[in-house]
C-alpha atoms as a PDB file:
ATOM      1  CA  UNK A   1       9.060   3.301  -3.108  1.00  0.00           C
ATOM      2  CA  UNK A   2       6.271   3.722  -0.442  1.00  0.00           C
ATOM      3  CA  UNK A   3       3.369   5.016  -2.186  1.00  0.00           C
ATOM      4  CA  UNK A   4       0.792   6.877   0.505  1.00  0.00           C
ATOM      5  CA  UNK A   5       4.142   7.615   2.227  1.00  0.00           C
ATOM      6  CA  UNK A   6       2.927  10.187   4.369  1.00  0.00           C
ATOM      7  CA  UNK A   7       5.703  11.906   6.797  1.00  0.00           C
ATOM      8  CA  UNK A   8       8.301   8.742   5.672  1.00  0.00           C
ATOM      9  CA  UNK A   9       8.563   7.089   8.803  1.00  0.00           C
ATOM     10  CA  UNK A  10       8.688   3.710   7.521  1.00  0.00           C
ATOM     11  CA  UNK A  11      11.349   4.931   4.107  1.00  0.00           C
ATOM     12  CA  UNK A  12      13.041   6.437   7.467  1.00  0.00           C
ATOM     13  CA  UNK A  13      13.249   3.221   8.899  1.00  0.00           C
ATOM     14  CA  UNK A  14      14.505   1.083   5.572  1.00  0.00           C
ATOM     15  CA  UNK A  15      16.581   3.294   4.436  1.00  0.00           C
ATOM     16  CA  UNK A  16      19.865   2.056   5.682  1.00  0.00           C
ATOM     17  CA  UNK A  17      18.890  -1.119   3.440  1.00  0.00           C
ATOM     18  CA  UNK A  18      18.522   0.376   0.410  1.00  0.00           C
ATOM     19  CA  UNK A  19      20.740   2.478  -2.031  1.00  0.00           C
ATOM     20  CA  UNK A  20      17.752   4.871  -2.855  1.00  0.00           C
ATOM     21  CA  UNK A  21      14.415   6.011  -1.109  1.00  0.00           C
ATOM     22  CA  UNK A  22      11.475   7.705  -2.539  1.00  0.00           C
ATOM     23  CA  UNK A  23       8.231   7.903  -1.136  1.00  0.00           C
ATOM     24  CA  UNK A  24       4.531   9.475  -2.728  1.00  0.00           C
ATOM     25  CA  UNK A  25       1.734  11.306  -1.198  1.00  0.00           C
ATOM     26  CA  UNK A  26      -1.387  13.152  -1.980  1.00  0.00           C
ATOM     27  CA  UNK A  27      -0.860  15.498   0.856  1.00  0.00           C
ATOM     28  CA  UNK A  28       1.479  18.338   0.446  1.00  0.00           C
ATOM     29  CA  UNK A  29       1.894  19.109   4.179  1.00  0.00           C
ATOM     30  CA  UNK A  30       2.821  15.385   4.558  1.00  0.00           C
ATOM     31  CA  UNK A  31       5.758  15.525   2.078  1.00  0.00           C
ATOM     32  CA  UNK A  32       7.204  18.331   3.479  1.00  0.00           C
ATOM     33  CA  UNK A  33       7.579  16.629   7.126  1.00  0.00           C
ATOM     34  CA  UNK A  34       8.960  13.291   5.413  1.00  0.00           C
ATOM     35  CA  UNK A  35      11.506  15.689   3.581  1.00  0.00           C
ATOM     36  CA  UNK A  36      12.800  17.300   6.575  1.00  0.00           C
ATOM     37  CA  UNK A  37      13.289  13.987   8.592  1.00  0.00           C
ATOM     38  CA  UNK A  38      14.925  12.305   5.451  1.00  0.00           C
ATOM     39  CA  UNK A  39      16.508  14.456   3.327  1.00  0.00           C
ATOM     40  CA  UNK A  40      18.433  12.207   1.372  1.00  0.00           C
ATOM     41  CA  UNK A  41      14.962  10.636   0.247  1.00  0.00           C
ATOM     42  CA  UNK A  42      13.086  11.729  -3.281  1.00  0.00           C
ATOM     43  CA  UNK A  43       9.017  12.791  -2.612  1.00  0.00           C
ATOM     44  CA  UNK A  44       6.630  13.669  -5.066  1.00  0.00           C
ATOM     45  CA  UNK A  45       3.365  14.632  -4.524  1.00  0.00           C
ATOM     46  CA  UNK A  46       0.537  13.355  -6.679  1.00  0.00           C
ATOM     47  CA  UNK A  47      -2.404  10.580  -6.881  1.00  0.00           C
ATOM     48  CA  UNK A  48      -1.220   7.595  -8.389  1.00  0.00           C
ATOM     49  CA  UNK A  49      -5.002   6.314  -9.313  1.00  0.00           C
ATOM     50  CA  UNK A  50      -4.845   9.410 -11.694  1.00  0.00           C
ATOM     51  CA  UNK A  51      -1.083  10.261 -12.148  1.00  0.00           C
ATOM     52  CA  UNK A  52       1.761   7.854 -13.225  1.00  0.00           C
ATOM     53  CA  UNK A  53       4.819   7.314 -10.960  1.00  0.00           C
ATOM     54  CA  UNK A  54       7.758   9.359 -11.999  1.00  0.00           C
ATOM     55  CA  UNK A  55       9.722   6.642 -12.303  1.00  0.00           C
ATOM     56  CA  UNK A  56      10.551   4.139 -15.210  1.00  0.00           C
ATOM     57  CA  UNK A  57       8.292   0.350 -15.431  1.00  0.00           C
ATOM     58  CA  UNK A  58      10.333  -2.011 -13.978  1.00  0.00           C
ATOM     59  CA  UNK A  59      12.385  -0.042 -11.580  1.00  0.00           C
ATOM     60  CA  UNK A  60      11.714  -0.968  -7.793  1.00  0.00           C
ATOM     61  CA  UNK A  61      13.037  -4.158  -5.837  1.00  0.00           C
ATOM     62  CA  UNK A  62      10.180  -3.699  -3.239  1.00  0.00           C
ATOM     63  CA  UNK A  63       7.065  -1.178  -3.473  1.00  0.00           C
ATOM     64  CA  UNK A  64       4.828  -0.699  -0.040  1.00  0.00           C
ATOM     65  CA  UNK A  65       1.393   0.419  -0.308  1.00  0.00           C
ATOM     66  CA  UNK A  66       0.071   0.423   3.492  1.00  0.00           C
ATOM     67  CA  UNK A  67      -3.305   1.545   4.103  1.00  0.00           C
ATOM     68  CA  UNK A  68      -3.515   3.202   0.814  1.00  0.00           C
ATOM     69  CA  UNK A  69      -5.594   0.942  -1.951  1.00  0.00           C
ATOM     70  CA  UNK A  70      -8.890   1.287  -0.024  1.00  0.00           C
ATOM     71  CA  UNK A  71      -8.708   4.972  -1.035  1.00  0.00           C
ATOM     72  CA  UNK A  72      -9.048   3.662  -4.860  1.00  0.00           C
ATOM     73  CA  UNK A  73     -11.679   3.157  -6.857  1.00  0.00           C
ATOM     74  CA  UNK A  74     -10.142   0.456  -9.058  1.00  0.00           C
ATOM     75  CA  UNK A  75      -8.038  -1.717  -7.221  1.00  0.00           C
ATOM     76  CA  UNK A  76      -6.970  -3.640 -10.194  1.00  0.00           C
ATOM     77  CA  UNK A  77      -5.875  -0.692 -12.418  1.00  0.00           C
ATOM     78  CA  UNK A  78      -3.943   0.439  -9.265  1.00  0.00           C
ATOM     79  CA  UNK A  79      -2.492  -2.824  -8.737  1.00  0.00           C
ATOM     80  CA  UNK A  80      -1.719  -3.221 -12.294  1.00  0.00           C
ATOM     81  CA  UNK A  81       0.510   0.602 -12.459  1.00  0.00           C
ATOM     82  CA  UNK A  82       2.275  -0.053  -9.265  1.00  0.00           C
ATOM     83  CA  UNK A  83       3.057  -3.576 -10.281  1.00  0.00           C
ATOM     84  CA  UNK A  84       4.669  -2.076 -13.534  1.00  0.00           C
ATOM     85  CA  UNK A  85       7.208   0.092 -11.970  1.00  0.00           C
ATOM     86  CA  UNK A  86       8.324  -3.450 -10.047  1.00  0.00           C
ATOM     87  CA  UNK A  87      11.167  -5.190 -11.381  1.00  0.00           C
ATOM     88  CA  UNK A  88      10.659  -8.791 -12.690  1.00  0.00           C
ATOM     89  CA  UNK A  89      11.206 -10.925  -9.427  1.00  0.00           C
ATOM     90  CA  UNK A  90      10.931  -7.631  -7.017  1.00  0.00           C
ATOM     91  CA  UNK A  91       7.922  -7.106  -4.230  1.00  0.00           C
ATOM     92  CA  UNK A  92       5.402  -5.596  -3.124  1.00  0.00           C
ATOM     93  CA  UNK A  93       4.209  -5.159  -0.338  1.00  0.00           C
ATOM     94  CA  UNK A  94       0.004  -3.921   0.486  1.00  0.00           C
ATOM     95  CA  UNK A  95      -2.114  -3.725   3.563  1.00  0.00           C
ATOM     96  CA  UNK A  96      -5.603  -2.668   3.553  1.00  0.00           C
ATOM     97  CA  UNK A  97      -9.124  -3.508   5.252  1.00  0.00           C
ATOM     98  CA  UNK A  98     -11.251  -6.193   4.390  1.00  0.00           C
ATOM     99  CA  UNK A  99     -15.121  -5.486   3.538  1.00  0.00           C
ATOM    100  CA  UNK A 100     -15.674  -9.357   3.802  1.00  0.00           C
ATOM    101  CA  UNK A 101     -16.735 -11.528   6.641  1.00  0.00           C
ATOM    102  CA  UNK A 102     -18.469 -10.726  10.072  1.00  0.00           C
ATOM    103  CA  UNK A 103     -15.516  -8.136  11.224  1.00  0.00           C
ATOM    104  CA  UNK A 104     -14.780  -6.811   7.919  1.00  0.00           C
ATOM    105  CA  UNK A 105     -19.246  -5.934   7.685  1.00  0.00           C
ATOM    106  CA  UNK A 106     -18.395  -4.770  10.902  1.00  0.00           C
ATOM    107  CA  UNK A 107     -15.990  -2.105  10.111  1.00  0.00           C
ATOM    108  CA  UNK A 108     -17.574  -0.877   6.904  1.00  0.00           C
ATOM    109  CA  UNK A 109     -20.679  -0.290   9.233  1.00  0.00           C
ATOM    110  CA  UNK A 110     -18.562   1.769  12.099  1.00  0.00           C
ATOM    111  CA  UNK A 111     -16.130   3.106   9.616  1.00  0.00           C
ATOM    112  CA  UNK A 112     -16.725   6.861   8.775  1.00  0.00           C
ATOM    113  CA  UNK A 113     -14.007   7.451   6.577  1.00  0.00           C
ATOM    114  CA  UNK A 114     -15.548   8.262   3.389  1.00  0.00           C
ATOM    115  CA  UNK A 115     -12.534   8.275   1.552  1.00  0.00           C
ATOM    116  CA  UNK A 116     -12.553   4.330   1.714  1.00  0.00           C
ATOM    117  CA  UNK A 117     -14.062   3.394  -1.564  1.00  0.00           C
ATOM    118  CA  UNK A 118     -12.555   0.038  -2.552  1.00  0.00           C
ATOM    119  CA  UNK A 119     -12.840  -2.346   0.428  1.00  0.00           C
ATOM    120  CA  UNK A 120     -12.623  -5.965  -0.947  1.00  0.00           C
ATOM    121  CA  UNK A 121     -13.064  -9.363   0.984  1.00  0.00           C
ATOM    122  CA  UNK A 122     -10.292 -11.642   1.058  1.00  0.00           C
ATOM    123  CA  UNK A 123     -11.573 -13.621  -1.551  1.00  0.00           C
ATOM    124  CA  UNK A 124     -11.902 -10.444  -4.393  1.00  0.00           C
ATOM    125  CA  UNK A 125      -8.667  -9.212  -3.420  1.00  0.00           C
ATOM    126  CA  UNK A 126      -6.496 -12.746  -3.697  1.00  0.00           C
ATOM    127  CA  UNK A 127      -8.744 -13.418  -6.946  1.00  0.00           C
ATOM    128  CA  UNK A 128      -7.743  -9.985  -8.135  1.00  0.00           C
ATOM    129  CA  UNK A 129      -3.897 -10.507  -7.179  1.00  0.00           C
ATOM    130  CA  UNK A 130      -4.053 -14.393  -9.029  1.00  0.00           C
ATOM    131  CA  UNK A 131      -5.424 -12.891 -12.350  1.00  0.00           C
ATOM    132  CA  UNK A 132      -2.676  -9.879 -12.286  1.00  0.00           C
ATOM    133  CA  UNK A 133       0.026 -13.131 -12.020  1.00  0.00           C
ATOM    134  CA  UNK A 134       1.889 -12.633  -9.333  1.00  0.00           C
ATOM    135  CA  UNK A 135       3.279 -14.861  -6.260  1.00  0.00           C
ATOM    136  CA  UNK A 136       1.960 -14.562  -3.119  1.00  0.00           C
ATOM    137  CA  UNK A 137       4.993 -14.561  -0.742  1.00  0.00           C
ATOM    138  CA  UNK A 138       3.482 -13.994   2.370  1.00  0.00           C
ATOM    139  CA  UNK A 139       0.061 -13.099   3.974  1.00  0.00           C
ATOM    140  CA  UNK A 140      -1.321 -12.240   7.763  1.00  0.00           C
ATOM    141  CA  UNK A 141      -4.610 -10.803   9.093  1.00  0.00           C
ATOM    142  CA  UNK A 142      -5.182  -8.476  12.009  1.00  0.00           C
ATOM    143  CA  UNK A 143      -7.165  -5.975  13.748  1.00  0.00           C
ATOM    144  CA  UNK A 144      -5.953  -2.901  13.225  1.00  0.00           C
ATOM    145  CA  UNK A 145      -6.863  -0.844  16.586  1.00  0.00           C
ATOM    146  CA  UNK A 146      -5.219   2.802  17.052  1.00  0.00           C
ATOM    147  CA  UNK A 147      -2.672   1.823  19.631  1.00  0.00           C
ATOM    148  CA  UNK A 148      -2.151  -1.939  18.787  1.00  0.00           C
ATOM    149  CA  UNK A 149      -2.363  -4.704  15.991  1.00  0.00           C
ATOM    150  CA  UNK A 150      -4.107  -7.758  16.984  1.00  0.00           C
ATOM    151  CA  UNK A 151      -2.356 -10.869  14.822  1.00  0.00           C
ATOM    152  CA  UNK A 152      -4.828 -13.103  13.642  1.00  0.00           C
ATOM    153  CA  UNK A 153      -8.249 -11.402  13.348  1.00  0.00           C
ATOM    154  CA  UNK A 154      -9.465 -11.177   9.857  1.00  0.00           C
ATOM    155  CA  UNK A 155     -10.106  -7.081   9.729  1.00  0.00           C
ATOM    156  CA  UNK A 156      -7.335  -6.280   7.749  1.00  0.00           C
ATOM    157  CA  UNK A 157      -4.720  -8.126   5.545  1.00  0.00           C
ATOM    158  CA  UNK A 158      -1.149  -7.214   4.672  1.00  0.00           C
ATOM    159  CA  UNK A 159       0.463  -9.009   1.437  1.00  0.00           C
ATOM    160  CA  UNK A 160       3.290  -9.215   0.113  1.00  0.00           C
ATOM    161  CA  UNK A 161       3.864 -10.642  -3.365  1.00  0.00           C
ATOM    162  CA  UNK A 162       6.833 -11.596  -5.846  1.00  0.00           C
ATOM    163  CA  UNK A 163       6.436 -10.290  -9.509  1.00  0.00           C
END
């Protein structure tokens, strides 16, 4: 499940891996591209801050949620529904931008996205990961520029954590 899916490309890309797709999005014109390049794939279109996932708890080996949980405005509750529809011992995967630290200030001062609502620091979002009890697998930080990704620089983190 990729939740903020938009037009599939990265369900496009894992889908040889996996016996079943499915991929959510608030926009409507979004799903309909994604369905067209993978048909085989399940879409639904709502907002899982407000809506639950049309799936049963415990259902998913891996979950993605790229670029989506700054859009929240409780990260925790978030967390805590997409974590449910994760099977015990599946992933899941998040990226999003830090508010914390000189680059993060940075980028919530330059950033005119108003739709970003929840931008943690590091430290708030691994202290809200440890008290949901999960593993943290694997963690990086970059710069996320619009034509390259910069390894290293603490703008934005990607996670990925075992349930």
């Amino acid at each position: 499940m990729d939740v903020g899916c938009a037009f599939g490309f990265f369900l496009k890309r894992v889908s040889p891996y996996f016996q079943e797709v499915c991929g959510v999005d608030i926009s409507r014109f979004a799903l309909e591209k994604a369905r067209k390049s993978l048909p085989q794939a399940e879409f639904f279109q709502l907002d899982v801050e407000r809506e639950e996932l049309p799936f049963p708890d415990f259902y998913f080996d891996l979950l993605t949620a790229f670029d989506v949980l700054e859009h929240t405005y409780n990260l925790e509750d978030t967390l805590r529904k997409l974590l449910l529809k994760v099977k015990k011992g599946g992933f899941l995967m998040i990226s999003l931008p830090l508010g914390g630290g000189w680059i993060g200030r940075l980028f919530t001062l330059l950033d005119r996205d108003l739709s970003h609502v929840s931008l943690p620091s590091e430290r708030e979002f691994m202290e809200c990961l440890e008290q949901l009890g999960v593993s943290i697998v694997d963690r990086f930080h970059f710069l996320n520029l619009p034509f390259a990704k910069i390894e290293g620089i603490p703008q934005e983190i990607e996670v990925l954590v075992r349930k």
